[in-house]
C-alpha atoms as a PDB file:
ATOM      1  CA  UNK A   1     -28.342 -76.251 -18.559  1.00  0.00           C
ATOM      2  CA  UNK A   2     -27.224 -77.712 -15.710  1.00  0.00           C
ATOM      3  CA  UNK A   3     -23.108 -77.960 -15.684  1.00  0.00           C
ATOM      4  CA  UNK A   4     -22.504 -80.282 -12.233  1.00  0.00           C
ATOM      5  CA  UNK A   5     -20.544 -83.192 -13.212  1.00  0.00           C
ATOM      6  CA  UNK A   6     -21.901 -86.528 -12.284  1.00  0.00           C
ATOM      7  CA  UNK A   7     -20.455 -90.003 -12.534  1.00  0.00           C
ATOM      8  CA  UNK A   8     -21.513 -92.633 -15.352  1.00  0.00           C
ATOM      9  CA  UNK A   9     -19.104 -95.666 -15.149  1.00  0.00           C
ATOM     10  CA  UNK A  10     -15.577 -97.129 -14.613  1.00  0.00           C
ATOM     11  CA  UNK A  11     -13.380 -98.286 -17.175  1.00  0.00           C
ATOM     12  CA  UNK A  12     -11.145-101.443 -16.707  1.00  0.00           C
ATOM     13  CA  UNK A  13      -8.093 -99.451 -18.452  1.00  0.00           C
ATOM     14  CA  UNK A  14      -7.363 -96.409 -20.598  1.00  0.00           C
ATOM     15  CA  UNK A  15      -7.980 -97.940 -23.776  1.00  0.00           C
ATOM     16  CA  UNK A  16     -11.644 -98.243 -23.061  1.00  0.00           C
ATOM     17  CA  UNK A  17     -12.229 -95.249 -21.773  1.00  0.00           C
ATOM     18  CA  UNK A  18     -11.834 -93.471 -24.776  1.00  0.00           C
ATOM     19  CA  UNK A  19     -13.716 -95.574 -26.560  1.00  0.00           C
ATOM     20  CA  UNK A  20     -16.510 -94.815 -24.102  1.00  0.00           C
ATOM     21  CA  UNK A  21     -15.241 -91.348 -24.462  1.00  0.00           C
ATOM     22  CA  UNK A  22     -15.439 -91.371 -28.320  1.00  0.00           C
ATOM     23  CA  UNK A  23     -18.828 -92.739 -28.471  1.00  0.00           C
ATOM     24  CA  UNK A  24     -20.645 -90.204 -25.631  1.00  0.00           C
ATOM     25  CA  UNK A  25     -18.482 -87.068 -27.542  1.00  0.00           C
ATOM     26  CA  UNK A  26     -19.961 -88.736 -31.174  1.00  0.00           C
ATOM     27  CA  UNK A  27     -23.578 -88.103 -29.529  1.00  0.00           C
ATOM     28  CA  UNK A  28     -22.749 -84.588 -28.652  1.00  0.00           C
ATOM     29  CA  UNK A  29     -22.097 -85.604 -24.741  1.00  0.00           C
ATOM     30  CA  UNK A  30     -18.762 -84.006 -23.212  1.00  0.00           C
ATOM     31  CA  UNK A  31     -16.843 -86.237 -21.124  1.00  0.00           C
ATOM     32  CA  UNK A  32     -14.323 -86.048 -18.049  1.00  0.00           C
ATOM     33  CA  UNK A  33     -11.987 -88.595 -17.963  1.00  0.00           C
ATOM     34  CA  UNK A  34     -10.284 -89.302 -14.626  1.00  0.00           C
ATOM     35  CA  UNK A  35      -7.329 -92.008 -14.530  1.00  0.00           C
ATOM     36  CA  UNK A  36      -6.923 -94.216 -11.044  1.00  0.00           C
ATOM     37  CA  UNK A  37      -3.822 -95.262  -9.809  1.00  0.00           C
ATOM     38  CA  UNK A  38      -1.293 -93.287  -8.913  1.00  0.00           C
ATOM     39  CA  UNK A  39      -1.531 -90.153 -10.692  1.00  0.00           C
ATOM     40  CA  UNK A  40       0.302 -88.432 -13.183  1.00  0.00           C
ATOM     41  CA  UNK A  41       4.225 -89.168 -12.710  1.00  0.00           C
ATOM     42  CA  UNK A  42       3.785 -92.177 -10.021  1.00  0.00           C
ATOM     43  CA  UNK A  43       5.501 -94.716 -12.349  1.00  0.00           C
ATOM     44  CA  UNK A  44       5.155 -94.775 -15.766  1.00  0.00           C
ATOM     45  CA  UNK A  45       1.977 -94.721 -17.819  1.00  0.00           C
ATOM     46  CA  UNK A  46      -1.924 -95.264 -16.324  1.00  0.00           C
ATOM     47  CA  UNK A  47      -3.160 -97.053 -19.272  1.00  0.00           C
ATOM     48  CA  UNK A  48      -3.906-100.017 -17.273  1.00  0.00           C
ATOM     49  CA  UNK A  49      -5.245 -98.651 -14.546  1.00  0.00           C
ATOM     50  CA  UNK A  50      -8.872 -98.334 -14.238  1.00  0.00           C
ATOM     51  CA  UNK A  51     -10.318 -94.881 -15.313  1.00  0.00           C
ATOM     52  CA  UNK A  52     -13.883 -92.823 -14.295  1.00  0.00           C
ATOM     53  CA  UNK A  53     -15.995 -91.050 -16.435  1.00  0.00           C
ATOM     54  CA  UNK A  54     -18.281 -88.207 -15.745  1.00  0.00           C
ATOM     55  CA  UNK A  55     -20.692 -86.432 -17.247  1.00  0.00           C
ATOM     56  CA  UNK A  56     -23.218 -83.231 -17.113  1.00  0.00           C
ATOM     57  CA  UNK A  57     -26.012 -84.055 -14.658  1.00  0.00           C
ATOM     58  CA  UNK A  58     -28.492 -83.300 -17.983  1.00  0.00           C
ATOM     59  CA  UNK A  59     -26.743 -85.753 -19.836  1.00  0.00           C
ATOM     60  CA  UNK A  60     -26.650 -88.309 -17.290  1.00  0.00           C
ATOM     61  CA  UNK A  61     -29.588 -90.420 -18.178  1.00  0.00           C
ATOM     62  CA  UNK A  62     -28.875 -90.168 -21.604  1.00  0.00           C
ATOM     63  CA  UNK A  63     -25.429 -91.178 -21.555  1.00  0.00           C
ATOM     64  CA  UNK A  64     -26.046 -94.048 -19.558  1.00  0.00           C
ATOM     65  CA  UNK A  65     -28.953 -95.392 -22.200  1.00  0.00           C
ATOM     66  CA  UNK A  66     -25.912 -95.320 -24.834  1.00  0.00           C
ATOM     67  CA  UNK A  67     -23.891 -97.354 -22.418  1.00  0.00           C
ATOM     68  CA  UNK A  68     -26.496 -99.771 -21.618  1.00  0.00           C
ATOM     69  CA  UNK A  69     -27.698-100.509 -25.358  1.00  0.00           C
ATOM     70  CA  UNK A  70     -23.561-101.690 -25.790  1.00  0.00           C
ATOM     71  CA  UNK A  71     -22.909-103.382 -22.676  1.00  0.00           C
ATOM     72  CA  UNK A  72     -22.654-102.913 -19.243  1.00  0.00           C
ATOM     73  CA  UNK A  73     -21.113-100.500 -16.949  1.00  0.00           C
ATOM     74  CA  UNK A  74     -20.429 -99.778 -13.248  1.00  0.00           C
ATOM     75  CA  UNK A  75     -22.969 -97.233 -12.202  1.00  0.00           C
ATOM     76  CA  UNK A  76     -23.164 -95.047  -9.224  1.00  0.00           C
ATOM     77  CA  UNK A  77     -26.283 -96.501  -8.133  1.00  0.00           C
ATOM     78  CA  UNK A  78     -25.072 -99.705  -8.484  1.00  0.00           C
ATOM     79  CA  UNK A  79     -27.868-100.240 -11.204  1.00  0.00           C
ATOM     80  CA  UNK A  80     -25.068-102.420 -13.399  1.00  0.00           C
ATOM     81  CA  UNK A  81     -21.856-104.575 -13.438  1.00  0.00           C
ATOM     82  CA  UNK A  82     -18.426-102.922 -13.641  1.00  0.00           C
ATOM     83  CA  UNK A  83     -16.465-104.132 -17.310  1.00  0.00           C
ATOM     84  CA  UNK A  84     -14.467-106.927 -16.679  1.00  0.00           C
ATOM     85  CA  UNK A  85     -12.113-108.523 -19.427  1.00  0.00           C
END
């Protein structure tokens, strides 16, 4: 098994991370999640800034089948649309 980390998509906010974060984990694929912005302790919380996601390089195709069959997400490639609200 390959354990490089590559990216799968962009959340708008924190919120929907995790929820992209619960469904990959509920089909047994572990997830990074990396909040924008400022960092930790720039001003308060991150929750609306946008957040990545990444994934093992062996789940990468997989997890981005789950993603496309519930909507779309900002790939890498460029292969979708970012979420927008």
């Amino acid at each position: 098994m390959n354990d490089d980390i590559d990216f799968l998509l962009t959340a708008p906010n924190e919120p929907m991370a995790r929820y992209w974060e619960d469904v990959l984990v509920d089909a047994g694929i572990p997830v990074l999640v990396r909040p924008g912005g400022p960092g930790a302790g720039g001003w308060g919380s991150v929750a609306t800034f946008a957040h990545d996601l990444y994934v093992r390089r062996d789940d990468l195709a997989r997890a981005r089948e789950i993603v496309a069959e519930d909507g779309d997400a900002e790939t890498e490639d460029g292969d979708a649309e970012t979420f927008e609200e």
